[in-house]
N, C-alpha and C. Protein backbone atom coordinates (compact mmCIF):
# COMPACT_ATOMS: atom_id res chain seq x y z
N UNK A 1 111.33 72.42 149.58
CA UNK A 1 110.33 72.72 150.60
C UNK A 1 110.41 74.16 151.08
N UNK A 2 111.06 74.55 150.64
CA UNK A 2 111.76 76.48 150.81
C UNK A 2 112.02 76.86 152.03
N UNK A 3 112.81 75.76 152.65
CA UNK A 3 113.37 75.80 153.69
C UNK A 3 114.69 75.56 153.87
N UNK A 4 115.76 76.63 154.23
CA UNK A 4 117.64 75.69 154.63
C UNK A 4 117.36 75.84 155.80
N UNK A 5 118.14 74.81 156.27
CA UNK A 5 118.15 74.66 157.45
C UNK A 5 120.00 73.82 157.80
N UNK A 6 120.93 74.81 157.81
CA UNK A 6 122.11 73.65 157.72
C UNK A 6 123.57 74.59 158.78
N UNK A 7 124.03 73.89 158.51
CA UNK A 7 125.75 74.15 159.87
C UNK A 7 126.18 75.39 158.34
N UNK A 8 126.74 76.11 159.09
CA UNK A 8 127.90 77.25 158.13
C UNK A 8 129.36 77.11 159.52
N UNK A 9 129.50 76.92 160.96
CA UNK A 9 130.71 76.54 161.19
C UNK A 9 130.46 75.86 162.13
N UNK A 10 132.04 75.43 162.77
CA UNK A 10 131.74 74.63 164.42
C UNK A 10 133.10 74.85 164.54
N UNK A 11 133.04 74.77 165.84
CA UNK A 11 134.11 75.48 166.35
C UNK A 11 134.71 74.88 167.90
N UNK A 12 135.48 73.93 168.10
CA UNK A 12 135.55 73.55 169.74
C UNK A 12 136.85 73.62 170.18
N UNK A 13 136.74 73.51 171.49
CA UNK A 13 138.49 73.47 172.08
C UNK A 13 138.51 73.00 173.77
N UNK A 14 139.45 72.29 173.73
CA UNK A 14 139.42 71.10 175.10
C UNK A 14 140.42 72.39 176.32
N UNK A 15 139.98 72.24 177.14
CA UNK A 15 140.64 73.19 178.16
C UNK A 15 141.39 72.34 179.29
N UNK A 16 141.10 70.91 178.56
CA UNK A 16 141.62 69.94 179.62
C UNK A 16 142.26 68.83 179.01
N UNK A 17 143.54 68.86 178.29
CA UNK A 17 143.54 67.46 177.26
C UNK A 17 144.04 66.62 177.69
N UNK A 18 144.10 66.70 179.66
CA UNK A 18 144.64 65.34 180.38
C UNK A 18 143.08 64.44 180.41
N UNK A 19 141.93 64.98 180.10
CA UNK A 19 140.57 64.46 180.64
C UNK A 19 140.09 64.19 179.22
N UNK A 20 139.83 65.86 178.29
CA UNK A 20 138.97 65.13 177.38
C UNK A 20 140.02 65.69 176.00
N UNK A 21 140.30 64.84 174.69
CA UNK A 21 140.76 65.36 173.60
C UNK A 21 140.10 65.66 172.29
N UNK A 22 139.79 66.43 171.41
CA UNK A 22 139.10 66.27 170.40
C UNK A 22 140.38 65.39 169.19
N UNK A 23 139.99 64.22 168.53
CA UNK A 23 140.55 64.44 167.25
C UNK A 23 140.08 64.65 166.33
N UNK A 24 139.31 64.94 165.39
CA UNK A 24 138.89 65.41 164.68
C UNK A 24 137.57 65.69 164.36
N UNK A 25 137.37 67.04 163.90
CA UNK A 25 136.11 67.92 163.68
C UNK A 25 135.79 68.19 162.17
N UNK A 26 134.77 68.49 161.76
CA UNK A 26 134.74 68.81 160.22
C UNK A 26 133.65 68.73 159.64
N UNK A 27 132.75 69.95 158.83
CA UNK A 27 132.37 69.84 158.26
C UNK A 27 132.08 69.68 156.81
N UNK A 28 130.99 69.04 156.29
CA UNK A 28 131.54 68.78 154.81
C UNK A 28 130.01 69.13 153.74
N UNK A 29 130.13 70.06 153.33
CA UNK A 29 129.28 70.54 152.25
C UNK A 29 128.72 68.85 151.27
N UNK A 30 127.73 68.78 151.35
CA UNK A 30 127.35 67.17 150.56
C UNK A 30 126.20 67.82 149.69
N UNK A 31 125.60 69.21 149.66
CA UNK A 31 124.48 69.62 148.26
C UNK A 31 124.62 70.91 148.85
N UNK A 32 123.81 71.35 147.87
CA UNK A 32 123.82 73.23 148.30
C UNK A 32 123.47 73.40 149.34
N UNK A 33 122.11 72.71 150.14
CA UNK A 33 121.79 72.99 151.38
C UNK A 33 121.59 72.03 152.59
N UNK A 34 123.28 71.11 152.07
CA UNK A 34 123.22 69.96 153.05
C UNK A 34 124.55 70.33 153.64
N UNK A 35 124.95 70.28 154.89
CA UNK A 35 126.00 69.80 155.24
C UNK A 35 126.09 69.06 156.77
N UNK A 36 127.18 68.06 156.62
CA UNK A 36 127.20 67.23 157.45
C UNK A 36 127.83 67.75 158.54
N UNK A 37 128.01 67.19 159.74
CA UNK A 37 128.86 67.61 160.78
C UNK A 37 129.84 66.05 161.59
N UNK A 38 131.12 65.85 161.64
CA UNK A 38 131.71 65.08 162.20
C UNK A 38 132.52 65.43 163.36
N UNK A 39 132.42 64.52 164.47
CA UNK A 39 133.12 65.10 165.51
C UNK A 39 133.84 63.78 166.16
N UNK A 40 134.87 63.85 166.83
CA UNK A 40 135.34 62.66 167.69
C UNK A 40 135.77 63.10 168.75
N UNK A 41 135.79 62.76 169.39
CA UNK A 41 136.69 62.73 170.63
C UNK A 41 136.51 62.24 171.73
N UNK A 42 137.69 61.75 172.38
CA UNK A 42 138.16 60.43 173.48
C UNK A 42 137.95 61.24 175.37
N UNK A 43 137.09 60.83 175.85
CA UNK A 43 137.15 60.76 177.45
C UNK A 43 138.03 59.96 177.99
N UNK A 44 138.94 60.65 178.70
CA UNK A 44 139.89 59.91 178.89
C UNK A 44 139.67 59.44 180.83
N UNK A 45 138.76 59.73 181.25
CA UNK A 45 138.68 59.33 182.63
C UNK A 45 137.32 59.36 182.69
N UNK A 46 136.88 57.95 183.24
CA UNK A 46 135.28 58.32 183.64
C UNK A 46 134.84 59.75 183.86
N UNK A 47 133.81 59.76 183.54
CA UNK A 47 132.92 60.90 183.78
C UNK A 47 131.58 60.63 184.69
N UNK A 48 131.62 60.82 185.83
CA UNK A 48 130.15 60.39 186.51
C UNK A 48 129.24 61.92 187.08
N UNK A 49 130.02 63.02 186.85
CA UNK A 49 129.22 64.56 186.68
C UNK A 49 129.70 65.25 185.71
N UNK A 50 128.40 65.57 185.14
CA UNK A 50 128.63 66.32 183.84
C UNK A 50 127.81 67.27 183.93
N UNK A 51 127.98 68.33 183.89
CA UNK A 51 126.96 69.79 183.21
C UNK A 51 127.06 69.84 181.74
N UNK A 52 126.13 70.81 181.41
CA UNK A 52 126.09 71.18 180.58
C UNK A 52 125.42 72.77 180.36
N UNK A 53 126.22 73.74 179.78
CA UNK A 53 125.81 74.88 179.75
C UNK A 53 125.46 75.32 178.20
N UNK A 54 124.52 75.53 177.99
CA UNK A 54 123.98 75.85 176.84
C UNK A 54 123.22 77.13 176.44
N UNK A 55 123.79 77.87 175.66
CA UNK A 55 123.40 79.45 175.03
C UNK A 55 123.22 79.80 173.56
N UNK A 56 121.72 80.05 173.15
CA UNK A 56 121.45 80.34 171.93
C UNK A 56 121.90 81.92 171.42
N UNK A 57 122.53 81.80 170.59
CA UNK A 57 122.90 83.35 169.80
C UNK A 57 122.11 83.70 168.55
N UNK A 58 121.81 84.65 168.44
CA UNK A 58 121.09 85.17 167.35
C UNK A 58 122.05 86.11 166.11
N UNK A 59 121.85 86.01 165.08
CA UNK A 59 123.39 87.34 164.60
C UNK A 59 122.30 88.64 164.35
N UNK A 60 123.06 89.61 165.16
CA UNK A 60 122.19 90.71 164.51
C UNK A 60 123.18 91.70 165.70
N UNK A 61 124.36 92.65 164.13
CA UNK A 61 125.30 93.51 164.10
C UNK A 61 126.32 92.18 165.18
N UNK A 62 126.93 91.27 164.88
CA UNK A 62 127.30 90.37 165.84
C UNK A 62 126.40 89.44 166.70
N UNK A 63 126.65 88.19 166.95
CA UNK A 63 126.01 87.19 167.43
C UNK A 63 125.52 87.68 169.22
N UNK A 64 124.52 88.35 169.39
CA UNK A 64 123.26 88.27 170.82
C UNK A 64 122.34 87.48 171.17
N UNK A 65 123.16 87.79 172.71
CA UNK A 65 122.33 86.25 173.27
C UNK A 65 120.73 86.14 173.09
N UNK A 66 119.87 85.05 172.94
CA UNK A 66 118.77 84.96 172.22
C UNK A 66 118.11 83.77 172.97
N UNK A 67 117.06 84.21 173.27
CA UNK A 67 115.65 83.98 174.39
C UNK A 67 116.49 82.51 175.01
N UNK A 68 117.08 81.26 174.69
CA UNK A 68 117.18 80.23 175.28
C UNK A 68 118.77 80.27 176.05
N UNK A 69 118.63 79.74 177.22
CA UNK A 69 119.55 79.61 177.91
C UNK A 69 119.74 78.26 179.28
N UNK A 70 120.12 77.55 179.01
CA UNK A 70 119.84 76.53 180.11
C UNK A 70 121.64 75.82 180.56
N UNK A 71 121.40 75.49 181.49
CA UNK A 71 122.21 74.70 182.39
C UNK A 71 121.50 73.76 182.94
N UNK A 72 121.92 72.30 182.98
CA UNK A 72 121.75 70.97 182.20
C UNK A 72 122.54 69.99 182.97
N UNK A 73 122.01 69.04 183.92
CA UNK A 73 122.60 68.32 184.87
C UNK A 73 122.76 67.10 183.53
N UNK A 74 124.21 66.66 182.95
CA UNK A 74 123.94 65.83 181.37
C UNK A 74 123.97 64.06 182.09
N UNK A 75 123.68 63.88 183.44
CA UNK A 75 123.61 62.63 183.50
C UNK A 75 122.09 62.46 184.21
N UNK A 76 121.17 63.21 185.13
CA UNK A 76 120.17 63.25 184.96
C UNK A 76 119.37 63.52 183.72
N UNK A 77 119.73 64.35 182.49
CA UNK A 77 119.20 64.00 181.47
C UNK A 77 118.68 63.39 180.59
N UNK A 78 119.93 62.85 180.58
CA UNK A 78 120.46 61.21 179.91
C UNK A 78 118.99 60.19 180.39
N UNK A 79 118.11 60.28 181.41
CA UNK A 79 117.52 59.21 182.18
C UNK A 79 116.35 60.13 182.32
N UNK A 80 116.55 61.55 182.26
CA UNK A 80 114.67 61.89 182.57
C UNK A 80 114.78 63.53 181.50
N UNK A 81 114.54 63.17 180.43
CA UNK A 81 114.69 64.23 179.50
C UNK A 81 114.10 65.44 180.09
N UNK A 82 114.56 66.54 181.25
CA UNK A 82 113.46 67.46 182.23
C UNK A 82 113.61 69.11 181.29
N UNK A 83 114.39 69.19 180.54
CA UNK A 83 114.87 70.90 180.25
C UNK A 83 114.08 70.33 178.46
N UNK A 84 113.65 71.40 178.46
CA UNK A 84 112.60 71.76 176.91
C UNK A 84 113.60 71.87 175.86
N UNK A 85 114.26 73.35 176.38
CA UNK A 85 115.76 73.09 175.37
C UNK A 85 116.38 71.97 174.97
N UNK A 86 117.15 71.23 176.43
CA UNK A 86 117.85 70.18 176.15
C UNK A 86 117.21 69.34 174.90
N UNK A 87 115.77 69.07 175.13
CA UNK A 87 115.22 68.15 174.70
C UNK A 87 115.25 68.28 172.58
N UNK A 88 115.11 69.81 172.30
CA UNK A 88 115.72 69.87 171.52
C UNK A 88 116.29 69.68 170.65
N UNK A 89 117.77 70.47 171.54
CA UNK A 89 119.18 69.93 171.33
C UNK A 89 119.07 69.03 170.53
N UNK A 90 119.08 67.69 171.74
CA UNK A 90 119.13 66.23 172.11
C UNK A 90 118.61 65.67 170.96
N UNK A 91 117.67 65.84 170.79
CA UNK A 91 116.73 65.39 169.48
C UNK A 91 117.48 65.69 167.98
N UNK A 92 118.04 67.11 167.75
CA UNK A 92 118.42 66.88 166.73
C UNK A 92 119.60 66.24 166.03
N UNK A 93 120.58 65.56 167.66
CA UNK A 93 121.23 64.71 167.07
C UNK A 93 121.85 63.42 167.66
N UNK A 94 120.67 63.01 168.29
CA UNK A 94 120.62 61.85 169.40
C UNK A 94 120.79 60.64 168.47
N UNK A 95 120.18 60.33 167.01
CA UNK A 95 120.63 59.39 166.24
C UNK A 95 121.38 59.36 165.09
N UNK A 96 122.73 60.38 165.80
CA UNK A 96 123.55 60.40 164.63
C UNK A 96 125.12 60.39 165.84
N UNK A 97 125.07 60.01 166.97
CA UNK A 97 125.89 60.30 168.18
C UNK A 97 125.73 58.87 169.10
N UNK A 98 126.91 58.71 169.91
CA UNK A 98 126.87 57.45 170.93
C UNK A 98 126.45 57.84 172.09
N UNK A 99 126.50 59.55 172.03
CA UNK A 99 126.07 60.18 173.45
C UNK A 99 124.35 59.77 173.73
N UNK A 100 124.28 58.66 174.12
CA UNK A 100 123.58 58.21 174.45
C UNK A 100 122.76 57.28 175.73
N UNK A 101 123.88 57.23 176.44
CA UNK A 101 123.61 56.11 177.56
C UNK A 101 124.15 56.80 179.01
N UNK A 102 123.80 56.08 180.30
CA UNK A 102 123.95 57.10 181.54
C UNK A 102 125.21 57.05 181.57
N UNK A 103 125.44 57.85 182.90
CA UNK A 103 126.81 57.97 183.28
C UNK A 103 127.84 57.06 184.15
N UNK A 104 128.38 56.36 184.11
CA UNK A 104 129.59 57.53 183.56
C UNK A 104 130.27 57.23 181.73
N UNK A 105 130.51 58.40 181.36
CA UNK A 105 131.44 58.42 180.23
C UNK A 105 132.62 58.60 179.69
N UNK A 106 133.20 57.29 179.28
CA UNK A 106 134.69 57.22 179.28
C UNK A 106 134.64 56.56 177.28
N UNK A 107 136.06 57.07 176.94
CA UNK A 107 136.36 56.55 175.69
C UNK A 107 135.73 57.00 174.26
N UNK A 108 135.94 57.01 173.48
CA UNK A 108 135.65 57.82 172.23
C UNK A 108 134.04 57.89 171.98
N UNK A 109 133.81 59.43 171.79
CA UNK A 109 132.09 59.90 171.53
C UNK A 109 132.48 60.28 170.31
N UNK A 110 131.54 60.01 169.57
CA UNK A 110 131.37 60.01 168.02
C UNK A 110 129.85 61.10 167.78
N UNK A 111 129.80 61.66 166.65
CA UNK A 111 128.98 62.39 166.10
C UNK A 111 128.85 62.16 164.78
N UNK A 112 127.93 61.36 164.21
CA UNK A 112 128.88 61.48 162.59
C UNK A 112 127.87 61.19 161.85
N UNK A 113 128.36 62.22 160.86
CA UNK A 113 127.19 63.00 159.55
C UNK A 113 125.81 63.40 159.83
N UNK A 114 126.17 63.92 161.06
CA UNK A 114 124.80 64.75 161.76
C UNK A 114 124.45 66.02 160.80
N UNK A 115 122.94 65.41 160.09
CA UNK A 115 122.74 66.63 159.36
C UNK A 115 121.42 67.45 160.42
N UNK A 116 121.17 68.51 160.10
CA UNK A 116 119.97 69.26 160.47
C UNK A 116 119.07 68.93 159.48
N UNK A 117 117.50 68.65 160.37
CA UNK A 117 116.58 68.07 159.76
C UNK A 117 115.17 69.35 160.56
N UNK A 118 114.78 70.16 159.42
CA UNK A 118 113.82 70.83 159.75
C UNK A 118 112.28 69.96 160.50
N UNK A 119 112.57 68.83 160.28
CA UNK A 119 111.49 68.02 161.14
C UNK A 119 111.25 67.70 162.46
N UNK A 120 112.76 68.01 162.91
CA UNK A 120 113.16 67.78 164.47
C UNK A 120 113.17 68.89 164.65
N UNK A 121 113.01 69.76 164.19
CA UNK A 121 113.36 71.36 165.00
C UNK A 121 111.65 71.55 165.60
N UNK A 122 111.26 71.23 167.05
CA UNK A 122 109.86 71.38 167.47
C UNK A 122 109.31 72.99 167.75
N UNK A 123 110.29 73.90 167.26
CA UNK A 123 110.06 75.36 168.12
C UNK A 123 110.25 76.05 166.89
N UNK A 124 109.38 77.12 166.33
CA UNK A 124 109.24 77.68 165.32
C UNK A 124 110.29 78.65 165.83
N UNK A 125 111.43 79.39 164.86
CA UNK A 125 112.49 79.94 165.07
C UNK A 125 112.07 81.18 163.79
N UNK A 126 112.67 82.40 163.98
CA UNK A 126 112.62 83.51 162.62
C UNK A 126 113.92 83.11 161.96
N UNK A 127 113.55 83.20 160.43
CA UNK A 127 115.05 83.17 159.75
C UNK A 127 116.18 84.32 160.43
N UNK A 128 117.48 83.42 159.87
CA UNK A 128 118.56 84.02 160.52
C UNK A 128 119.83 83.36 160.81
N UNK A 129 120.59 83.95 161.20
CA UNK A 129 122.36 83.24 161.73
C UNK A 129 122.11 82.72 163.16
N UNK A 130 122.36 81.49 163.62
CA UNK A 130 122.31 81.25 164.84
C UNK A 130 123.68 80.89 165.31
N UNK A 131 124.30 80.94 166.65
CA UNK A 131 125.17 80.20 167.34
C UNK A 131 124.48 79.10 168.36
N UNK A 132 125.05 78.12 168.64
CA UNK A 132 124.79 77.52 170.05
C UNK A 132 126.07 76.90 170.34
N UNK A 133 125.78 77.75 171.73
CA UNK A 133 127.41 77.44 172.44
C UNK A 133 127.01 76.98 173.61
N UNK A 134 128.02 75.40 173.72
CA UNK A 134 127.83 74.68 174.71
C UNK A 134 129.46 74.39 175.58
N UNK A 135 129.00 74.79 176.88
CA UNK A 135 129.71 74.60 177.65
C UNK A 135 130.12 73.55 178.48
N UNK A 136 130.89 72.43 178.37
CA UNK A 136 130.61 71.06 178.96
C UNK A 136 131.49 70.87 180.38
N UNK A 137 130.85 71.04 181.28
CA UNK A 137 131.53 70.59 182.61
C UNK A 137 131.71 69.12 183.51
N UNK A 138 133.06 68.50 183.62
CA UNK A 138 132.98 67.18 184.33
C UNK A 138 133.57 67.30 185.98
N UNK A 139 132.33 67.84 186.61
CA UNK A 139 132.92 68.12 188.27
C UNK A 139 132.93 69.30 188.58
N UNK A 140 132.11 69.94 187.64
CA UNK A 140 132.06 71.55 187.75
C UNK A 140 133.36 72.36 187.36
N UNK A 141 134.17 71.83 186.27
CA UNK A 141 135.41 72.11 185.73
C UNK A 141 135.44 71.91 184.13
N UNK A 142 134.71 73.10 183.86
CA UNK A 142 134.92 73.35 182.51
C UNK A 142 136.27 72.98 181.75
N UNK A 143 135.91 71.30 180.65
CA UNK A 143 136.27 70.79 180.37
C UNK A 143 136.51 71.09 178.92
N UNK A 144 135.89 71.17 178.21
CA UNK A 144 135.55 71.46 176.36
C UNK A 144 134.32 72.53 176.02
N UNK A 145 134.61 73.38 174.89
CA UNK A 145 133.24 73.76 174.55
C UNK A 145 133.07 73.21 172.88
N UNK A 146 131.92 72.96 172.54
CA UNK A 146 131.83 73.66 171.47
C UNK A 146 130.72 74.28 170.95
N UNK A 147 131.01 74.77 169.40
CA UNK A 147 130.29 75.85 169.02
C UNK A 147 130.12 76.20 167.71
N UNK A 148 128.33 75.59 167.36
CA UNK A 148 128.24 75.57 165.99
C UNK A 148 127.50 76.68 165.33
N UNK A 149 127.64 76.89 164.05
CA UNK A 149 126.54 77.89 163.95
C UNK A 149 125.81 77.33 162.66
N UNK A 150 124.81 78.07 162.47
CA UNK A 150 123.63 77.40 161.46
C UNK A 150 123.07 78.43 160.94
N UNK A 151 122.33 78.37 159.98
CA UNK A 151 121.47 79.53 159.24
C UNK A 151 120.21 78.57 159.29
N UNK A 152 119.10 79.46 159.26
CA UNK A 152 117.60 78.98 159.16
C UNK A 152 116.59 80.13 158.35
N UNK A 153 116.21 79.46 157.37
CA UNK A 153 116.30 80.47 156.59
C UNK A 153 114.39 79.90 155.51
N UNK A 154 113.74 80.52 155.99
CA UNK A 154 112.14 79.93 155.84
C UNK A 154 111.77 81.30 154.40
N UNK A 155 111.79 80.27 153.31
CA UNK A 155 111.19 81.43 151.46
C UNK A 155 109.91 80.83 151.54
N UNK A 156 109.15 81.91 152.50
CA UNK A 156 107.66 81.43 152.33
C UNK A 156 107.22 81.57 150.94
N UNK A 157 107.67 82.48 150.01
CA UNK A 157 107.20 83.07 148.71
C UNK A 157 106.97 81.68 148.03
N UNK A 158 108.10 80.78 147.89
CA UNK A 158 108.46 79.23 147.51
C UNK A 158 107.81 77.99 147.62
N UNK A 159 107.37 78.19 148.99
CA UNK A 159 106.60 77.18 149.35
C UNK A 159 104.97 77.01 148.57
């Protein structure tokens, strides 16, 4: 369809591993322009406030910050989809994740074999290197981030 659209890294780290732990992360090359994304990790104490801070990067001479930026109440979300971004996000990997239901959140969140699907992407983007780095807060105490990056990459010539 002369379109990639896929993960090149991810990247996270718990700043709190009495609250939240990652065990294992990983991506896995499955065709030239597929790859999957797996993630786990255990909440170890209810969660009944959650933020969420979210920042799009663009690469150009190093990754700059790039037009989207939101902060993200993630249990009003959860119940009234209100941020455009979030919605997104949310979308491109709401059925491949348990992060799904209100708050509070306790016990292992799963992500698994979340691919990128140029069908869910609702916002026309220019080819290119992207980051999105998410900042996850439980109580206004930056808890975990992580941080994936992707290429998007449109061969109109192809199509």
């Amino acid at each position: 369809n002369g379109v990639v659209f896929k993960f090149t890294n991810f990247a996270c780290k718990s700043y709190n591993e009495s609250w939240f732990v990652f065990h294992n992360y990983r991506l896995k090359a499955v065709g030239r322009d597929k790859v999957l994304l797996n993630v786990n990790g255990t909440v170890l104490h209810p969660a009944y406030n959650i933020s969420v801070h979210m920042q799009l990067f663009k690469r150009a001479s190093g990754f700059k910050p790039w037009l989207m930026k939101a902060y993200i109440d993630g249990c009003r979300f959860i119940k009234t989809r209100y941020n455009p971004f979030g919605v997104i996000v949310y979308n491109l990997f709401k059925e491949y994740s348990n992060i799904n239901h209100t708050c509070p959140y306790m016990g292992l969140q799963v992500v698994k074999d979340f691919v990128l699907r140029t069908e869910l992407l609702t916002l026309p983007i220019p080819t290119g290197e992207y980051k999105l780095a998410i900042g996850w807060y439980f109580d206004q105490r930056l808890q975990f981030d992580t941080n994936v990056t992707f290429t998007y990459r449109e061969d109109l010539l192809s199509s």
